[in-house]
C-alpha atoms as a PDB file:
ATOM      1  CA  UNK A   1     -17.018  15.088   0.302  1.00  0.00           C
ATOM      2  CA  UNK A   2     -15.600  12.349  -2.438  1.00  0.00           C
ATOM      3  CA  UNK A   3     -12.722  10.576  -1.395  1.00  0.00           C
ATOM      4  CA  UNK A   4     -10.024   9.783  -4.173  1.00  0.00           C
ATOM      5  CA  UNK A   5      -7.529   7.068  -3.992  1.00  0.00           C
ATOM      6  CA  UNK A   6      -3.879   7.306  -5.571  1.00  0.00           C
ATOM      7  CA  UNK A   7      -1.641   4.719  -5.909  1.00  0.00           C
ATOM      8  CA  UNK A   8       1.966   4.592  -5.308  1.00  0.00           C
ATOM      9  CA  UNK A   9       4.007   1.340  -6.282  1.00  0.00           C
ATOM     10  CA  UNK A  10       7.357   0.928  -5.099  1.00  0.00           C
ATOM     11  CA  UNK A  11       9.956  -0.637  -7.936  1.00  0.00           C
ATOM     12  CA  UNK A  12      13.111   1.110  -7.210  1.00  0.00           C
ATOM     13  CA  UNK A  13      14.614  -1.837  -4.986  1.00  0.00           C
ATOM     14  CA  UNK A  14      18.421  -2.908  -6.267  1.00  0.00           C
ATOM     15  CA  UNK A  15      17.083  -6.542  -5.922  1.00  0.00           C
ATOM     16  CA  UNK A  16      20.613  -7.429  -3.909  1.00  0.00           C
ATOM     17  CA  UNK A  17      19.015 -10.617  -2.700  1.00  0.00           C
ATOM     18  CA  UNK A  18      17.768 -11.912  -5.673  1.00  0.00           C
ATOM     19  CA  UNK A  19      20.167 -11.041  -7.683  1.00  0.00           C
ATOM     20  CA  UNK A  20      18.319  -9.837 -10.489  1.00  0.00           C
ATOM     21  CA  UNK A  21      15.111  -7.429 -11.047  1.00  0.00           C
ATOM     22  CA  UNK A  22      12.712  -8.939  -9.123  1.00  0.00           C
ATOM     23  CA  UNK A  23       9.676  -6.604 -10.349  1.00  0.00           C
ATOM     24  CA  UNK A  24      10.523  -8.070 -13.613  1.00  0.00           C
ATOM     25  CA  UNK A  25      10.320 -11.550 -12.938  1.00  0.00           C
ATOM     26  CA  UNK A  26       7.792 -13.588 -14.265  1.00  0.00           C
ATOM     27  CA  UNK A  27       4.417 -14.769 -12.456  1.00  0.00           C
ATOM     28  CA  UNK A  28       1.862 -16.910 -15.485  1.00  0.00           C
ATOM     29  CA  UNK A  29       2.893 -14.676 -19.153  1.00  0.00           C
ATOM     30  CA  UNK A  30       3.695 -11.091 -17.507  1.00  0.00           C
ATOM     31  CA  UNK A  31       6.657  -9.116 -14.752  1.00  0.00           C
ATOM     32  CA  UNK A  32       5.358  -9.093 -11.394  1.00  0.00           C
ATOM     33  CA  UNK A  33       5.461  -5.561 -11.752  1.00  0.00           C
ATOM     34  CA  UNK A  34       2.657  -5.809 -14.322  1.00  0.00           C
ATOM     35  CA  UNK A  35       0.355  -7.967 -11.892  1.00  0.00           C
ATOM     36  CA  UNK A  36       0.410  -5.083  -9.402  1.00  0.00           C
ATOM     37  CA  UNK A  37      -0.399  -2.504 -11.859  1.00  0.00           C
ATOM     38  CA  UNK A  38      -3.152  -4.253 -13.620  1.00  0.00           C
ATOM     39  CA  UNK A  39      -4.833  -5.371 -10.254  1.00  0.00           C
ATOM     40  CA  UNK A  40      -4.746  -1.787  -8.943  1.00  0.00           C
ATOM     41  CA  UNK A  41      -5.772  -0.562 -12.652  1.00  0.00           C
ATOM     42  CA  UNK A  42      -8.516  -2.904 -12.162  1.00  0.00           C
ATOM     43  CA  UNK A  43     -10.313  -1.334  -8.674  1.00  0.00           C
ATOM     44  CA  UNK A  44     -10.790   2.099 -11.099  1.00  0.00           C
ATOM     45  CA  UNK A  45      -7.298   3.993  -9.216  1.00  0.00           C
ATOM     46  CA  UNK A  46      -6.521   6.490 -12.257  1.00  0.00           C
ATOM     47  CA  UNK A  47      -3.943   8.274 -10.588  1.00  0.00           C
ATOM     48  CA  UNK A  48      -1.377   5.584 -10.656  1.00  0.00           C
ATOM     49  CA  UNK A  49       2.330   6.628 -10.325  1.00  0.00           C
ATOM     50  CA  UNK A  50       5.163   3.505 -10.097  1.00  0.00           C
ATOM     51  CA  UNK A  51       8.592   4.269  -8.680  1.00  0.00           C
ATOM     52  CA  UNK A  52      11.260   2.925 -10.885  1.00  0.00           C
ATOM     53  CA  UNK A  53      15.444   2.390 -10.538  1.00  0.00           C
ATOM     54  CA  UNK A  54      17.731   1.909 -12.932  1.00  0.00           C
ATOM     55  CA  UNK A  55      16.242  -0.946 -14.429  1.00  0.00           C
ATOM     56  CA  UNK A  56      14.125   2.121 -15.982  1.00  0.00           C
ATOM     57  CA  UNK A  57      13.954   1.179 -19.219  1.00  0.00           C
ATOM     58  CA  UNK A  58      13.185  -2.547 -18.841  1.00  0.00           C
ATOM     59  CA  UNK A  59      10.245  -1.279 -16.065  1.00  0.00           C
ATOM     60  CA  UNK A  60       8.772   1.023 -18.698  1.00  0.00           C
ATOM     61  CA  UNK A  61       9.102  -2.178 -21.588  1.00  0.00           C
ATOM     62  CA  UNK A  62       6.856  -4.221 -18.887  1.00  0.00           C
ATOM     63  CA  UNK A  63       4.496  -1.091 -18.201  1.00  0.00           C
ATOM     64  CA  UNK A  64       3.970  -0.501 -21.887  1.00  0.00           C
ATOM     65  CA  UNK A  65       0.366   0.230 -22.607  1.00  0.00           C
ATOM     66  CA  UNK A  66      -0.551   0.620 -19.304  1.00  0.00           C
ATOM     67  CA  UNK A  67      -2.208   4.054 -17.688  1.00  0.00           C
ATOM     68  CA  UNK A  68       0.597   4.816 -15.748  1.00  0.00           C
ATOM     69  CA  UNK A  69       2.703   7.586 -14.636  1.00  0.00           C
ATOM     70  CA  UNK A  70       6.691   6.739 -14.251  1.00  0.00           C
ATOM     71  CA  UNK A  71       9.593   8.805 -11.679  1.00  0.00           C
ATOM     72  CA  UNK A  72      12.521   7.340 -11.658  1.00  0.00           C
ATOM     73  CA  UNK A  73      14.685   7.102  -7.768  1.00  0.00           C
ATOM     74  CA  UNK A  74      18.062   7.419  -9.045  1.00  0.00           C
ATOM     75  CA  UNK A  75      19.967   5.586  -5.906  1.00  0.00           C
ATOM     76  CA  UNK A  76      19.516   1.926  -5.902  1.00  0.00           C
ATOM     77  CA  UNK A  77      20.704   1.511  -2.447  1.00  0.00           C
ATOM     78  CA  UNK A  78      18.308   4.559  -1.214  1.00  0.00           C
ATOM     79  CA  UNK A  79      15.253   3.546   1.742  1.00  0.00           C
ATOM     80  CA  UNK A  80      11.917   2.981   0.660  1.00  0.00           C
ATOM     81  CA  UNK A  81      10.971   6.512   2.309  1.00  0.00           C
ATOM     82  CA  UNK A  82      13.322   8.247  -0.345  1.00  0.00           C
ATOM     83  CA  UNK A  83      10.991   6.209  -3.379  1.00  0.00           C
ATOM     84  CA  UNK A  84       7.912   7.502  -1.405  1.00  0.00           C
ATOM     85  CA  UNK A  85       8.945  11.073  -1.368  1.00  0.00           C
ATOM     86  CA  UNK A  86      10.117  10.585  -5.563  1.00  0.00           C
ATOM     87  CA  UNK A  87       6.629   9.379  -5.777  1.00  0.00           C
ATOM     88  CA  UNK A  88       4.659  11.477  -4.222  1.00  0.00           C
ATOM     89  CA  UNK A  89       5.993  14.669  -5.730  1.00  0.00           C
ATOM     90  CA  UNK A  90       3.977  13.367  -9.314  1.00  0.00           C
ATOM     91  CA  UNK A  91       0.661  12.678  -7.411  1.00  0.00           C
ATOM     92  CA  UNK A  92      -2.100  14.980  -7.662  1.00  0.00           C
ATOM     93  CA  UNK A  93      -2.374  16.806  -4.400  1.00  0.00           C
ATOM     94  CA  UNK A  94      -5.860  17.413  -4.306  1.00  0.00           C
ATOM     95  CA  UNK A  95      -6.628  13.001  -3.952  1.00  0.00           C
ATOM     96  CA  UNK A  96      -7.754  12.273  -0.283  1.00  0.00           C
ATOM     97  CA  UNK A  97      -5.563   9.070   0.079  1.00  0.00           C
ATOM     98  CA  UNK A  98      -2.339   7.233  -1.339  1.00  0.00           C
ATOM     99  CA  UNK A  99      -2.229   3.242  -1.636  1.00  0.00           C
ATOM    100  CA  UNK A 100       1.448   2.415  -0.780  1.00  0.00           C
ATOM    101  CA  UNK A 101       2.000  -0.720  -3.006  1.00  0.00           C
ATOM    102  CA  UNK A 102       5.064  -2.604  -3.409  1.00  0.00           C
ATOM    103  CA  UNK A 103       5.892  -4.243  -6.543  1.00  0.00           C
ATOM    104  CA  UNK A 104       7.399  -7.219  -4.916  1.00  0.00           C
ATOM    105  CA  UNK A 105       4.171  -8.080  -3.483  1.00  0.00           C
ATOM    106  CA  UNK A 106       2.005  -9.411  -6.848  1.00  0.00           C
ATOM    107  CA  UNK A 107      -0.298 -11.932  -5.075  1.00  0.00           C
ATOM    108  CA  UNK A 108      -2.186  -9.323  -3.704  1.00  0.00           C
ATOM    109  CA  UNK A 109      -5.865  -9.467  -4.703  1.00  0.00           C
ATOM    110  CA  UNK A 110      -8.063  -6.994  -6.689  1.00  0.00           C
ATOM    111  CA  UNK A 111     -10.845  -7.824  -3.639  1.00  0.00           C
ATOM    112  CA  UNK A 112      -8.266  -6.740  -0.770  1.00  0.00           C
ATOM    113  CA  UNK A 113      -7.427  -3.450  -2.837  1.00  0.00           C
ATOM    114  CA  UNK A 114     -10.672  -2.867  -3.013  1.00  0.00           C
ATOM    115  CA  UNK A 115     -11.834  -3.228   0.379  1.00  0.00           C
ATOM    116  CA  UNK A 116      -8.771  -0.831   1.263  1.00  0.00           C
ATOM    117  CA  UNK A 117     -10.293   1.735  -0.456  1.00  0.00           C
ATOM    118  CA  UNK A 118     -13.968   1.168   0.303  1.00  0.00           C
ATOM    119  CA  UNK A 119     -12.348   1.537   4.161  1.00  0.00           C
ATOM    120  CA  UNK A 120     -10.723   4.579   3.181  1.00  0.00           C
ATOM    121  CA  UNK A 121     -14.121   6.200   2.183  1.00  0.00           C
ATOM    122  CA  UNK A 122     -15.948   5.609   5.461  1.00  0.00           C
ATOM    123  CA  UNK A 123     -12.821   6.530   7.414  1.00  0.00           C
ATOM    124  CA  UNK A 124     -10.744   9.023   5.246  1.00  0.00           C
ATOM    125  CA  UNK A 125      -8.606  10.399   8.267  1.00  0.00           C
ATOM    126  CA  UNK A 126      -7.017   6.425   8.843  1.00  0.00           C
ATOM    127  CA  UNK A 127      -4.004   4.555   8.471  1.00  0.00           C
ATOM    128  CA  UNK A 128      -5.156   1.705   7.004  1.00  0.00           C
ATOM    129  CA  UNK A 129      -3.321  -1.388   6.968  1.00  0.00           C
ATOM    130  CA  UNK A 130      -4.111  -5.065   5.964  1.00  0.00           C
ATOM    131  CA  UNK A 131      -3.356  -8.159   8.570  1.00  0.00           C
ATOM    132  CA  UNK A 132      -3.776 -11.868   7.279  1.00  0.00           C
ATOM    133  CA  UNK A 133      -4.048 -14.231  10.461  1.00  0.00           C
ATOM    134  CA  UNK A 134      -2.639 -11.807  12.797  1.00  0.00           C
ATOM    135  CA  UNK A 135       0.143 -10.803  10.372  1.00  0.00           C
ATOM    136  CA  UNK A 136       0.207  -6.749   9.119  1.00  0.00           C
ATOM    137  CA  UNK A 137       1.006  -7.040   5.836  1.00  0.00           C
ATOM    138  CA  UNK A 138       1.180  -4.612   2.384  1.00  0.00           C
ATOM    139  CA  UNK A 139      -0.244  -2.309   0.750  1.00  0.00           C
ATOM    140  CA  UNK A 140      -0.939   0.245   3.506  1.00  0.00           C
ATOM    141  CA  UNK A 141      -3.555   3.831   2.500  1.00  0.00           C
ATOM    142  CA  UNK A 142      -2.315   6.533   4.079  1.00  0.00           C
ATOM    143  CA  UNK A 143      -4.500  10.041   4.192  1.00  0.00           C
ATOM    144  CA  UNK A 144      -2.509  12.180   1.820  1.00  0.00           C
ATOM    145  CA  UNK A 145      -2.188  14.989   4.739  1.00  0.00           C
ATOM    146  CA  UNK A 146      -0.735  12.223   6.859  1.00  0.00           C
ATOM    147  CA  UNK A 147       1.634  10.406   4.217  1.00  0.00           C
ATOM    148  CA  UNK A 148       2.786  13.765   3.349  1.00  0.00           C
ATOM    149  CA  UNK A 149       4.888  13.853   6.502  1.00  0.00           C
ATOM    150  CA  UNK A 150       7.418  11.365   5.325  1.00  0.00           C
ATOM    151  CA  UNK A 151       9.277  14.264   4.313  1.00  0.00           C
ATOM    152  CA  UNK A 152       9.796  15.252   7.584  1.00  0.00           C
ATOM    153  CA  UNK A 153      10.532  11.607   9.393  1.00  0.00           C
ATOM    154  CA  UNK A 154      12.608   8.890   8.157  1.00  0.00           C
ATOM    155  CA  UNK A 155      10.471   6.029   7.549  1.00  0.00           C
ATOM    156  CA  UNK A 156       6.942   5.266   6.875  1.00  0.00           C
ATOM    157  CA  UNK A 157       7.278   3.171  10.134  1.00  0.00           C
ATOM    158  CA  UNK A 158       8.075   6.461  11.741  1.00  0.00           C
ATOM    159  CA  UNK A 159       4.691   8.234  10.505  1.00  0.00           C
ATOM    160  CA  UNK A 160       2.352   5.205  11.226  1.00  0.00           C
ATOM    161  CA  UNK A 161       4.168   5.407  15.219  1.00  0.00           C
ATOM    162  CA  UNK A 162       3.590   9.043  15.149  1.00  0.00           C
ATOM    163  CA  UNK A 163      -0.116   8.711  16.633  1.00  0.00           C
ATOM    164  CA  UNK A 164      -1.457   4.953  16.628  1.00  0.00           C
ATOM    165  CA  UNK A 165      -5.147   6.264  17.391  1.00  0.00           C
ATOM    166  CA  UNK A 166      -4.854   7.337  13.689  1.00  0.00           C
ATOM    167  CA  UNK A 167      -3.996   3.483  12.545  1.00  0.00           C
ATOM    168  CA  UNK A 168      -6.820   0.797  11.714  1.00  0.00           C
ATOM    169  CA  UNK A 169      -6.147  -2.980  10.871  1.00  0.00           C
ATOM    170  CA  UNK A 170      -8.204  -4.522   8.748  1.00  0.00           C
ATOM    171  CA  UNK A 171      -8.208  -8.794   8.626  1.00  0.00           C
ATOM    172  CA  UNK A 172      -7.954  -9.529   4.687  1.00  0.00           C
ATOM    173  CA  UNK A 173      -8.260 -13.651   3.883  1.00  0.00           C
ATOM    174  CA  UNK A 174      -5.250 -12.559   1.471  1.00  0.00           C
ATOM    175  CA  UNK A 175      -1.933 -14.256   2.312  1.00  0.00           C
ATOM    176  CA  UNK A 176      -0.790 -12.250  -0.512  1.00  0.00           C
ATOM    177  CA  UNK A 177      -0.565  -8.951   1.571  1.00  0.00           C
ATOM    178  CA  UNK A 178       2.610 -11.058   3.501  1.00  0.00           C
ATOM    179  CA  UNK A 179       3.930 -12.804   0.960  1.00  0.00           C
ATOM    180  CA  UNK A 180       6.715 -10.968  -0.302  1.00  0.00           C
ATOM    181  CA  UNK A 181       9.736 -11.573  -2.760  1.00  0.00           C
ATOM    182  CA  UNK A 182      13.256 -11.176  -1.273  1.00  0.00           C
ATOM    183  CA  UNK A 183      15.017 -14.363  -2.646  1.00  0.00           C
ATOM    184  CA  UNK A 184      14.635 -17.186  -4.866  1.00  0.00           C
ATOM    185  CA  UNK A 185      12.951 -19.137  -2.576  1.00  0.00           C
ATOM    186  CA  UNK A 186      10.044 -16.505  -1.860  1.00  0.00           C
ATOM    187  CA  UNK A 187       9.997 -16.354  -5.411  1.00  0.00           C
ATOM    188  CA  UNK A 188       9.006 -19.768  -5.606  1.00  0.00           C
ATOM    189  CA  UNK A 189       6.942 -19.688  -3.033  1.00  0.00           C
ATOM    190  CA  UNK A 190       4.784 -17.170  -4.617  1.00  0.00           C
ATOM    191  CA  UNK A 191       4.854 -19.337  -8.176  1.00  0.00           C
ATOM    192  CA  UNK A 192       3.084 -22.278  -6.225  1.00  0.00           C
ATOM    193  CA  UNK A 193       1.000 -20.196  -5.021  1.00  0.00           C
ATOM    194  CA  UNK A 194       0.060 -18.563  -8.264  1.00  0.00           C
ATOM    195  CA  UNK A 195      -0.470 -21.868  -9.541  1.00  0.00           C
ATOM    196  CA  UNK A 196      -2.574 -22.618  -6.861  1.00  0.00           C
ATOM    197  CA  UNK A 197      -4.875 -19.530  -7.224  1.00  0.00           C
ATOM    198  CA  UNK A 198      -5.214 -20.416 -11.039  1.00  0.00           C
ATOM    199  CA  UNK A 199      -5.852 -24.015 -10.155  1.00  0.00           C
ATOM    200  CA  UNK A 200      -9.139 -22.501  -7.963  1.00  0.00           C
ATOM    201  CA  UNK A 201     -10.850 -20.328 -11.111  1.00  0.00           C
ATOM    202  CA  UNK A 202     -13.792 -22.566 -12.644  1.00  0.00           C
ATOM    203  CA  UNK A 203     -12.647 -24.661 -15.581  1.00  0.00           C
ATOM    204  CA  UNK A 204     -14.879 -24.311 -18.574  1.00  0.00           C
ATOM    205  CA  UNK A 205     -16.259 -27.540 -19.525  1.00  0.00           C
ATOM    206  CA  UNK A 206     -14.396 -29.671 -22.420  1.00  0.00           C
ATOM    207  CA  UNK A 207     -15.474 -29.734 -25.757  1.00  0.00           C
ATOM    208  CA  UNK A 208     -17.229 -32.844 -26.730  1.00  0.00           C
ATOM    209  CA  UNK A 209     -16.670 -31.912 -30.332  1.00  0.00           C
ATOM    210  CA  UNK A 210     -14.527 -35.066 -30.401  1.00  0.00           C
ATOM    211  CA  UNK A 211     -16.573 -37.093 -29.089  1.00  0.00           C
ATOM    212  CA  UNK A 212     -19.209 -36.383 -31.571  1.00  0.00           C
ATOM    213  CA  UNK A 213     -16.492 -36.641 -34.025  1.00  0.00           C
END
C-alpha cells in the first residue's frame, strides 16, 4: 500500500504575545511563514493546506507563488484544535497521514521533515512525534484515521493520550522542532540561530579576479 503525507500548517494564532503577526516576521529575505512552506514544499508534500486568521490577506501576499491551498479560521482567539478541524476539512481524505506544522516553528529542517515521513511509511498506524535531547517538540504526523478524531476531543493533546501504544518518539539533532516563537525574545533567539545555521553552509571560495587584476 503507498503511504501519502499531507501537510497541515497552523497560522491562525492572534500573535497576543508578540504583538504583531508573527508568521509574517522576517527570518534572512522571506515571513517565517514562507520558511515552513518551502521546507515542507521541498520533502515532495503536494497536498499542502496552511491555516490562516485575519491577517488573511497579508498570509496569502507571503504565500504568493507557492503550491498551496489556503482556509481561513475566522476566530483569532479560537484553540489550535479549532485550526486543525478548518484544516482538515480541505485535505484529501484518501492521504494516509497529516504533518501537523506550526508556522511559528521555521527552524525546522527539510532532513527532520523528511525523516518524519520516511517513519510514517514503515509505521503508517503511529503517532509520530520529534524529541531533541529529551525534549518532544513540533511537527507531529498523525494517521489521518487517528487525527480525524479531533473532532470528537478537544485537543490534539487529548487524541495523542487517547492510546499511548499508538505514539512513537523519534530523537531528531534539530533544536528547531522546540524552538518556538511566542515573544520578541524567542524571536531573537531563533534570528541567531538562523544566522548561525547560515554561518555553517560551505562558503564558495573568493574570486581572485582581483588579485590577478
Amino acid at each position: 500500500m503507498a503511504h501519502r503525507v499531507a501537510a497541515l500548517v497552523l497560522a491562525a494564532g492572534s500573535s497576543r504575545r508578540m504583538k504583531t503577526s508573527k508568521q509574517l516576521l522576517l527570518l534572512g529575505n522571506k515571513p517565517v511563514l514562507r520558511h515552513c512552506v518551502d521546507t515542507l514544499s521541498a520533502t515532495g508534500v503536494q497536498d499542502l493546506v496552511v491555516v490562516t486568521g485575519t491577517g488573511q490577506a497579508a498570509c496569502s501576499e507571503a504565500l504568493w507563488g507557492a503550491r498551496v491551498r489556503t482556509v481561513v479560521n475566522e476566530k483569532p482567539d479560537s484553540q489550535m484544535a479549532d485550526s486543525v478541524r478548518k484544516g482538515l476539512c480541505a485535505v484529501d481524505e484518501t492521504c494516509s497521514g497529516v504533518l501537523v506544522c506550526l508556522a511559528d516553528h521555521p527552524l525546522v529542517s527539510f532532513n527532520t521533515y523528511q525523516a518524519i515521513i520516511n517513519v510514517h511509511h514503515r509505521y503508517p498506524e503511529k503517532i509520530i512525534i520529534p524529541a531533541f535531547e529529551g525534549m518532544r517538540g513540533h511537527p507531529s504526523l498523525f494517521p489521518f484515521s487517528v487525527i480525524s478524531d479531533i473532532f470528537f476531543f478537544p485537543t490534539l493533546r487529548d487524541v495523542v493520550r487517547e492510546d499511548n501504544e499508538r505514539v512513537l518518539v523519534i530523537d531528531v539533532p534539530d533544536e528547531g522542532v522546540v524552538l518556538d516563537m511566542d515573544t520578541r525574545d524567542d524571536y531573537r533567539v531563533v534570528l541567531e540561530r538562523y544566522a548561525l545555521q547560515k554561518n555553517d553552509l560551505p562558503q564558495r571560495p573568493q574570486s581572485t579576479q582581483r588579485k590577478a587584476e
